[in-house]
N, C-alpha and C. Protein backbone atom coordinates (compact mmCIF):
# COMPACT_ATOMS: atom_id res chain seq x y z
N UNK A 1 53.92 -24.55 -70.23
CA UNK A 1 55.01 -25.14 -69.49
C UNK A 1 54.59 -25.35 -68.04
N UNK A 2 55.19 -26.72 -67.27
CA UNK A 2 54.87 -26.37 -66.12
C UNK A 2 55.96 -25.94 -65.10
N UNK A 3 55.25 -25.47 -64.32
CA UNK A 3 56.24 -24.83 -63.12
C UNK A 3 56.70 -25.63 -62.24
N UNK A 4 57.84 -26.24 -61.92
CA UNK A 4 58.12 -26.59 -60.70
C UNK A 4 57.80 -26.37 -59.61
N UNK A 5 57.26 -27.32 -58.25
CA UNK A 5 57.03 -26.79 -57.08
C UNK A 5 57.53 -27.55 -56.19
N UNK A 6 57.81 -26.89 -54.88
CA UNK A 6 58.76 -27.78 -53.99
C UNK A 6 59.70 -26.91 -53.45
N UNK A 7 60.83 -27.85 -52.84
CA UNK A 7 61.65 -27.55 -52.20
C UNK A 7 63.18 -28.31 -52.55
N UNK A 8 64.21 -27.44 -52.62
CA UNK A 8 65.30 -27.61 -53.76
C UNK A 8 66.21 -28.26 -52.70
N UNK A 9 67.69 -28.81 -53.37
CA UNK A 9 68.35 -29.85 -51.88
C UNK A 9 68.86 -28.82 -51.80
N UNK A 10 68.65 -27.63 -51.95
CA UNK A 10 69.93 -26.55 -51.09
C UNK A 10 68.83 -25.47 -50.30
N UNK A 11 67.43 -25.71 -50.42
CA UNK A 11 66.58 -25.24 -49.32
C UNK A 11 66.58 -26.04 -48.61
N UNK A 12 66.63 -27.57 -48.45
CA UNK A 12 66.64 -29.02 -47.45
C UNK A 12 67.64 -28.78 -46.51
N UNK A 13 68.40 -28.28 -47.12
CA UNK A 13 69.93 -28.53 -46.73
C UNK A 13 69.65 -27.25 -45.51
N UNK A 14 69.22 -26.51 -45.53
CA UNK A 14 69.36 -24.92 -45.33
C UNK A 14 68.05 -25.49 -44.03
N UNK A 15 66.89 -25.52 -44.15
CA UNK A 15 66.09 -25.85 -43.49
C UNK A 15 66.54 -26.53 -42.36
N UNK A 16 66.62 -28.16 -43.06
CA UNK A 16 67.55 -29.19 -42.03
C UNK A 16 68.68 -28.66 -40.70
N UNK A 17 69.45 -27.68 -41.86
CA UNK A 17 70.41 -27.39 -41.05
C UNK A 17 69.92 -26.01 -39.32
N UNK A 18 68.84 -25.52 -39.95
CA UNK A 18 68.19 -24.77 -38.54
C UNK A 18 67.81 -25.59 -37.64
N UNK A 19 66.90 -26.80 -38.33
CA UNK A 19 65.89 -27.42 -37.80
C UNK A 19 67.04 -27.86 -35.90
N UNK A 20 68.27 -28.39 -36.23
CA UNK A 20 69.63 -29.40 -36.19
C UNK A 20 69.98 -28.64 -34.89
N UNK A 21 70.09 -27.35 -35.43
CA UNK A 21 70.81 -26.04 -34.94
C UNK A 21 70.24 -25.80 -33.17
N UNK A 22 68.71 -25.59 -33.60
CA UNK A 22 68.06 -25.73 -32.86
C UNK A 22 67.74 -26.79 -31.43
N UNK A 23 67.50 -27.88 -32.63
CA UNK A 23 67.30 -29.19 -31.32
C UNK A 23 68.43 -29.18 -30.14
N UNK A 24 69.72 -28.97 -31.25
CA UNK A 24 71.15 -29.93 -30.02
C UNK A 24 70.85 -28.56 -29.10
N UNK A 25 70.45 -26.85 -29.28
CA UNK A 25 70.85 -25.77 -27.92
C UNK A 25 69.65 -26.82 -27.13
N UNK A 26 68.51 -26.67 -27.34
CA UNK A 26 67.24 -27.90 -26.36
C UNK A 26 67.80 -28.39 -25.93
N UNK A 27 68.75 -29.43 -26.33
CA UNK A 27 69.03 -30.71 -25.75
C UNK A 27 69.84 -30.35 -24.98
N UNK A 28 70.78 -29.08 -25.07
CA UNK A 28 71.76 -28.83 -24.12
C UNK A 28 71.01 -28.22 -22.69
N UNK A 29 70.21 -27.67 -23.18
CA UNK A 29 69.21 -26.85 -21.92
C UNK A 29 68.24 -27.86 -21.32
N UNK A 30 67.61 -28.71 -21.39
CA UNK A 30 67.03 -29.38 -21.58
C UNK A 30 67.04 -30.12 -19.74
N UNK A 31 68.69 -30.26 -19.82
CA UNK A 31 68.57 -31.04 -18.48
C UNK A 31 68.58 -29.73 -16.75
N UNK A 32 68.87 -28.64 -17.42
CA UNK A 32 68.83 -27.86 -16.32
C UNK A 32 67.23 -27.54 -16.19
N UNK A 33 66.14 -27.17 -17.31
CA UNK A 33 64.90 -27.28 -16.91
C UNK A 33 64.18 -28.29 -16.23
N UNK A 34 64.67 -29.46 -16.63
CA UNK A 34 64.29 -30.83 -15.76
C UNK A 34 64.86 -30.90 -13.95
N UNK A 35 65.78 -30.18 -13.83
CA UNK A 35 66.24 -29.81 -12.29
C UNK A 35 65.08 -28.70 -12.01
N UNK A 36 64.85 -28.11 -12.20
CA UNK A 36 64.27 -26.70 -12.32
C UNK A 36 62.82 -27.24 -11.86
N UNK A 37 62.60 -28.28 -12.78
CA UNK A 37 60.97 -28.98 -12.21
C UNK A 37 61.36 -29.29 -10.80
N UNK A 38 62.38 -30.35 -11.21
CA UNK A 38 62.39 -31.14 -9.96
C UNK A 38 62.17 -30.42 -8.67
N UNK A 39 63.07 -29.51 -8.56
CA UNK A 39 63.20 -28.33 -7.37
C UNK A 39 61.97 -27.94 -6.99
N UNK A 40 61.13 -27.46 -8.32
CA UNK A 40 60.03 -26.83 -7.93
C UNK A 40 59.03 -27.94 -7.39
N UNK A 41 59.07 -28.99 -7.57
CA UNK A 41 57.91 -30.05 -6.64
C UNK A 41 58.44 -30.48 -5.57
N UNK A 42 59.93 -30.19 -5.14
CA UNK A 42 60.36 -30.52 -4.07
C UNK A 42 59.87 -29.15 -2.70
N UNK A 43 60.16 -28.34 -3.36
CA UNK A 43 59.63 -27.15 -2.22
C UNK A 43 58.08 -27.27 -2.39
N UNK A 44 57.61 -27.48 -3.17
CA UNK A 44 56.13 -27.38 -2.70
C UNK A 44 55.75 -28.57 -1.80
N UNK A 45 56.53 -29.86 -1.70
CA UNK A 45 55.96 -31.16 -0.67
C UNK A 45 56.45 -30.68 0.23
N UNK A 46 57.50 -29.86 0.28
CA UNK A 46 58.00 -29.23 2.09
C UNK A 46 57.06 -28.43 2.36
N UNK A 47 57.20 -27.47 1.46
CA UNK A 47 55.96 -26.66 2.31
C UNK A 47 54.49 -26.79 2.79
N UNK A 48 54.57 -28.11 2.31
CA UNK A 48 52.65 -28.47 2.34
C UNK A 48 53.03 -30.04 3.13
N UNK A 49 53.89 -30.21 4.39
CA UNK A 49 54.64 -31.69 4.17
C UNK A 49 53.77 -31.58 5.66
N UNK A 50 52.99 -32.04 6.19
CA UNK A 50 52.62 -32.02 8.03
C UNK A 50 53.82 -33.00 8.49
N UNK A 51 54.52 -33.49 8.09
CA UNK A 51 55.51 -33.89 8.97
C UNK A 51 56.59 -32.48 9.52
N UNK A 52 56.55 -31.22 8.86
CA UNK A 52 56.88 -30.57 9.05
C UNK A 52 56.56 -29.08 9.76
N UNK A 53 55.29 -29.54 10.21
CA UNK A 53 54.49 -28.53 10.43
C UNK A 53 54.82 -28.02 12.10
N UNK A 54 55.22 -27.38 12.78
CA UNK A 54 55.56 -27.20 13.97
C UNK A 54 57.46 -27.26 14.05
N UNK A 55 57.49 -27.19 12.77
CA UNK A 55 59.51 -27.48 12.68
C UNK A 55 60.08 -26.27 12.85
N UNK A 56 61.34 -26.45 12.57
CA UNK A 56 61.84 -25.03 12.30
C UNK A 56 62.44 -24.79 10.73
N UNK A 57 63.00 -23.87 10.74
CA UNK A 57 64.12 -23.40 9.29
C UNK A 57 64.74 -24.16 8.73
N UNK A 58 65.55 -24.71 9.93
CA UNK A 58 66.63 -25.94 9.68
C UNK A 58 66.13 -27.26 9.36
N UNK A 59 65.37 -28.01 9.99
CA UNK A 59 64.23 -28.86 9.57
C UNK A 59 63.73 -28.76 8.13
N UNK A 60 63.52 -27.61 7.65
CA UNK A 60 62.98 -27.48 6.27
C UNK A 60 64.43 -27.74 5.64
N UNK A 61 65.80 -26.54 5.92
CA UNK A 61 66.79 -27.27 4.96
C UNK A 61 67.22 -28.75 5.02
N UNK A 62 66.98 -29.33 5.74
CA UNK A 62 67.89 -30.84 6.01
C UNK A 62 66.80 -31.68 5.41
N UNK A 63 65.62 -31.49 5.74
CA UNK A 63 65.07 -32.22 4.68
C UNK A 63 65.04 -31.81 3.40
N UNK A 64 65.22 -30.88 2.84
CA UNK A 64 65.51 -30.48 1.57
C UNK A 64 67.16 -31.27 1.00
N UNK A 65 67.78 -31.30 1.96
CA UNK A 65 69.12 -31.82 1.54
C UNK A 65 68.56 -33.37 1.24
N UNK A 66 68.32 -33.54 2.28
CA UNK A 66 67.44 -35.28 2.15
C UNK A 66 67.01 -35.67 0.74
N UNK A 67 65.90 -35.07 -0.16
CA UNK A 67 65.05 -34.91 -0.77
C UNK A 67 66.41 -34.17 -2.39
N UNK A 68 67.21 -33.96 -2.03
CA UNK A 68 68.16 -33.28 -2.98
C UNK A 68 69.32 -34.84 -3.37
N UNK A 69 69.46 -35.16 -2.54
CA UNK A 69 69.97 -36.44 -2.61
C UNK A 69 69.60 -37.43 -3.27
N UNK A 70 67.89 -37.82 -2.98
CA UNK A 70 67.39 -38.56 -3.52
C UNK A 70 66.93 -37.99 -5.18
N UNK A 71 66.66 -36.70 -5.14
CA UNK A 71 66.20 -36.97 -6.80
C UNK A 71 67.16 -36.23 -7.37
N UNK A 72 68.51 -36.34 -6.79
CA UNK A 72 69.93 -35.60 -7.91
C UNK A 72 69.98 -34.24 -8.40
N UNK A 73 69.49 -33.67 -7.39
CA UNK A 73 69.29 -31.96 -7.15
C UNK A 73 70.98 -31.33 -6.63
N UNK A 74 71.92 -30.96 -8.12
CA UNK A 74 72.98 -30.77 -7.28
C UNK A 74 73.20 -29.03 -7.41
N UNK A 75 72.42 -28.20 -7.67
CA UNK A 75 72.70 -26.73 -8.65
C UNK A 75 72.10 -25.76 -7.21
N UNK A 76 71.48 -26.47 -5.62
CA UNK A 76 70.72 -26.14 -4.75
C UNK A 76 71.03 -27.10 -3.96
N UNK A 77 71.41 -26.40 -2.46
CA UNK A 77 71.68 -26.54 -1.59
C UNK A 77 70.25 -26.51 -0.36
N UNK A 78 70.08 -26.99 1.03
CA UNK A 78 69.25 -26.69 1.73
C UNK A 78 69.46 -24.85 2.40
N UNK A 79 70.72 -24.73 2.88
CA UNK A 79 71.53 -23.69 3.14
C UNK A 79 70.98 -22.60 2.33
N UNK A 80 70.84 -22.73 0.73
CA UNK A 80 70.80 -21.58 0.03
C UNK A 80 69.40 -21.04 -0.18
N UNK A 81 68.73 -22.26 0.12
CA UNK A 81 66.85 -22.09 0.92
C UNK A 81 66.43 -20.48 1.62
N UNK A 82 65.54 -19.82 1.01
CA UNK A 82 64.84 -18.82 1.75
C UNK A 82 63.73 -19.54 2.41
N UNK A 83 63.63 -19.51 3.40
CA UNK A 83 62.53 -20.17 4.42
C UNK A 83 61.68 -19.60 5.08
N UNK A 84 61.17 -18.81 5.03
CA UNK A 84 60.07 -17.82 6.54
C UNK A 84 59.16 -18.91 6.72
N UNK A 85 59.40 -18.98 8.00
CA UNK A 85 57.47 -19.82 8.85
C UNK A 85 56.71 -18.54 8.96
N UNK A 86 55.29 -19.24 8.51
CA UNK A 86 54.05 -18.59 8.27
C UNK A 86 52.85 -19.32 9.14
N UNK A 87 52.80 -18.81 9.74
CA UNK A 87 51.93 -19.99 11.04
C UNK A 87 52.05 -21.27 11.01
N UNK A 88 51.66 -22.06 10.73
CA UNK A 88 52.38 -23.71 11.00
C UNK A 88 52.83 -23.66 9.85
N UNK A 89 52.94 -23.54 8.47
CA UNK A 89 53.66 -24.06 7.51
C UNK A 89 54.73 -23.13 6.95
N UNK A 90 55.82 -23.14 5.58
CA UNK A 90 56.55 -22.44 5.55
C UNK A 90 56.42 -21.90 4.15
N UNK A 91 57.18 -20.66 3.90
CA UNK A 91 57.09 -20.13 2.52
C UNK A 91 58.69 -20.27 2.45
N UNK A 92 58.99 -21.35 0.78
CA UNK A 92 60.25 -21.74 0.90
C UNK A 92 60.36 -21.09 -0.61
N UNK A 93 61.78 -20.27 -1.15
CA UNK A 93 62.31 -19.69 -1.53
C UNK A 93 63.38 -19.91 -2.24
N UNK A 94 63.91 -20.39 -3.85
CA UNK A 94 65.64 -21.35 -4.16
C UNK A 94 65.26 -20.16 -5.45
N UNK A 95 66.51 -19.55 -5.59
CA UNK A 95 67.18 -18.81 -6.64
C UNK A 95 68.36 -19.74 -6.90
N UNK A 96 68.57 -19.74 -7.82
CA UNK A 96 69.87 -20.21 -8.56
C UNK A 96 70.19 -19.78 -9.88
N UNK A 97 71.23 -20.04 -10.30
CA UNK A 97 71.56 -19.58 -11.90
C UNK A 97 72.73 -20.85 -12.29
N UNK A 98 71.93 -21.02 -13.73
CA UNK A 98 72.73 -22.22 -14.51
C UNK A 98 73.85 -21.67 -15.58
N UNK A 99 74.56 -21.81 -15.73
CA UNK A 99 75.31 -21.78 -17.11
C UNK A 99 75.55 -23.23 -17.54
N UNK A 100 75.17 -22.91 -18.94
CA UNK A 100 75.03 -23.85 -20.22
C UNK A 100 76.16 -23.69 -21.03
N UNK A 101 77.67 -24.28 -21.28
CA UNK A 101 78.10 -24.18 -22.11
C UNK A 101 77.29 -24.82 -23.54
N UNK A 102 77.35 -23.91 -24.50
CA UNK A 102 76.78 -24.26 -25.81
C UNK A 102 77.32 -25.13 -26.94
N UNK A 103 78.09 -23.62 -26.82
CA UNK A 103 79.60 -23.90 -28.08
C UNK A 103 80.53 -23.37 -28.00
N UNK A 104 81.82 -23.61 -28.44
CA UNK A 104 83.19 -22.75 -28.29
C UNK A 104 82.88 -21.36 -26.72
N UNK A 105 83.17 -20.38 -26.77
CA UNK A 105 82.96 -19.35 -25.80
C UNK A 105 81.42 -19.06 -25.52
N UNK A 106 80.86 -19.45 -26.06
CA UNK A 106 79.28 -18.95 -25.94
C UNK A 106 78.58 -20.04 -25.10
N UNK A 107 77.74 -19.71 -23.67
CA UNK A 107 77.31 -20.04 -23.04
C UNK A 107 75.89 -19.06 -22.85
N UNK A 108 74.93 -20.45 -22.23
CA UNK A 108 73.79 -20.13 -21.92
C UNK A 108 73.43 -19.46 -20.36
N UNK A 109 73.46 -18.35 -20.19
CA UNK A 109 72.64 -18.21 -18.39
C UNK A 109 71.49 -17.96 -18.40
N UNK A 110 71.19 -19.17 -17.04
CA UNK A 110 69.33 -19.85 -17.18
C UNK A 110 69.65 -19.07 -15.61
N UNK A 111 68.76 -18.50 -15.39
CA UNK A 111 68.15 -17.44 -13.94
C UNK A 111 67.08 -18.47 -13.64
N UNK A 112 66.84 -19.22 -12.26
CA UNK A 112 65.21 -19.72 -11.92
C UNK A 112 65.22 -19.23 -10.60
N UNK A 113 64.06 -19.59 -10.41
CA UNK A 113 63.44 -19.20 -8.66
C UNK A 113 62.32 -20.19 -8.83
N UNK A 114 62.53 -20.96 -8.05
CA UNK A 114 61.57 -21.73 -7.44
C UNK A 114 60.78 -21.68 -6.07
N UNK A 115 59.65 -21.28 -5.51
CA UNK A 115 58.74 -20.97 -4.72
C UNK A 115 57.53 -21.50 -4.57
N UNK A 116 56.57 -21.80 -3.04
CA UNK A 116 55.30 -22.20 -3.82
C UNK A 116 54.65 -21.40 -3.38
C-alpha cells in the first residue's frame, strides 16, 4: 500500500493561519521601527553636521525639530533630546516609547534609544 505524504487542508489551514497571524502584528509594528531608523540617522547627521560645530544645545534641538518636520518624526521632540557638547561636536541622546495597539485590549510597548 502506499502511504500518503503531504500536508492535509486542516494542516494548510492551521499553518496559513500562523503564517497571517504573524505578518498583520509586523505590519502593525512595522511603521514605528521605520521612525526608529529614521531618528537614528537623524541624530547621527547632527552630531557629525560642521554646520553645527561651535553651536550650542539649542541649535542641536531646533535643528532637530527642523529635520523632524521634514522626514515626519512625530513620537520625538527636539526638547526631549539629551545633548552634551563634547569638544566641538555633540553626543545626542532620544529615548522614547511606542505603544502599538494590536488587538482588542492588547497592545504592543516598543522602548528605543537612539544615540550615535
Amino acid at each position: 500500500m502506499n502511504k500518503h505524504r503531504g500536508l492535509s487542508l486542516i494542516g494548510l489551514l492551521i499553518t496559513s493561519a500562523v503564517v497571517v497571524f504573524f505578518a498583520l502584528i509586523g505590519f502593525k509594528l512595522l511603521p514605528s521601527y521605520i521612525e526608529y531608523f529614521t531618528v537614528q540617522r537623524v541624530v547621527n547627521d547632527l552630531a557629525h553636521s560642521p554646520s553645527l560645530r561651535g553651536g550650542s544645545v539649542r541649535d542641536v534641538q531646533q535643528a532637530f525639530d527642523r529635520r523632524a518636520t521634514i522626514d515626519n518624526i512625530n513620537s520625538l521632540k527636539g526638547a526631549d533630546l539629551e545633548v552634551t557638547k563634547i569638544g566641538d561636536g555633540f553626543e545626542i541622546v532620544g529615548t522614547w516609547t511606542a505603544r502599538v495597539p494590536l488587538f482588542g485590549n492588547v497592545s504592543a510597548c516598543l522602548d528605543f534609544e537612539a544615540k550615535n
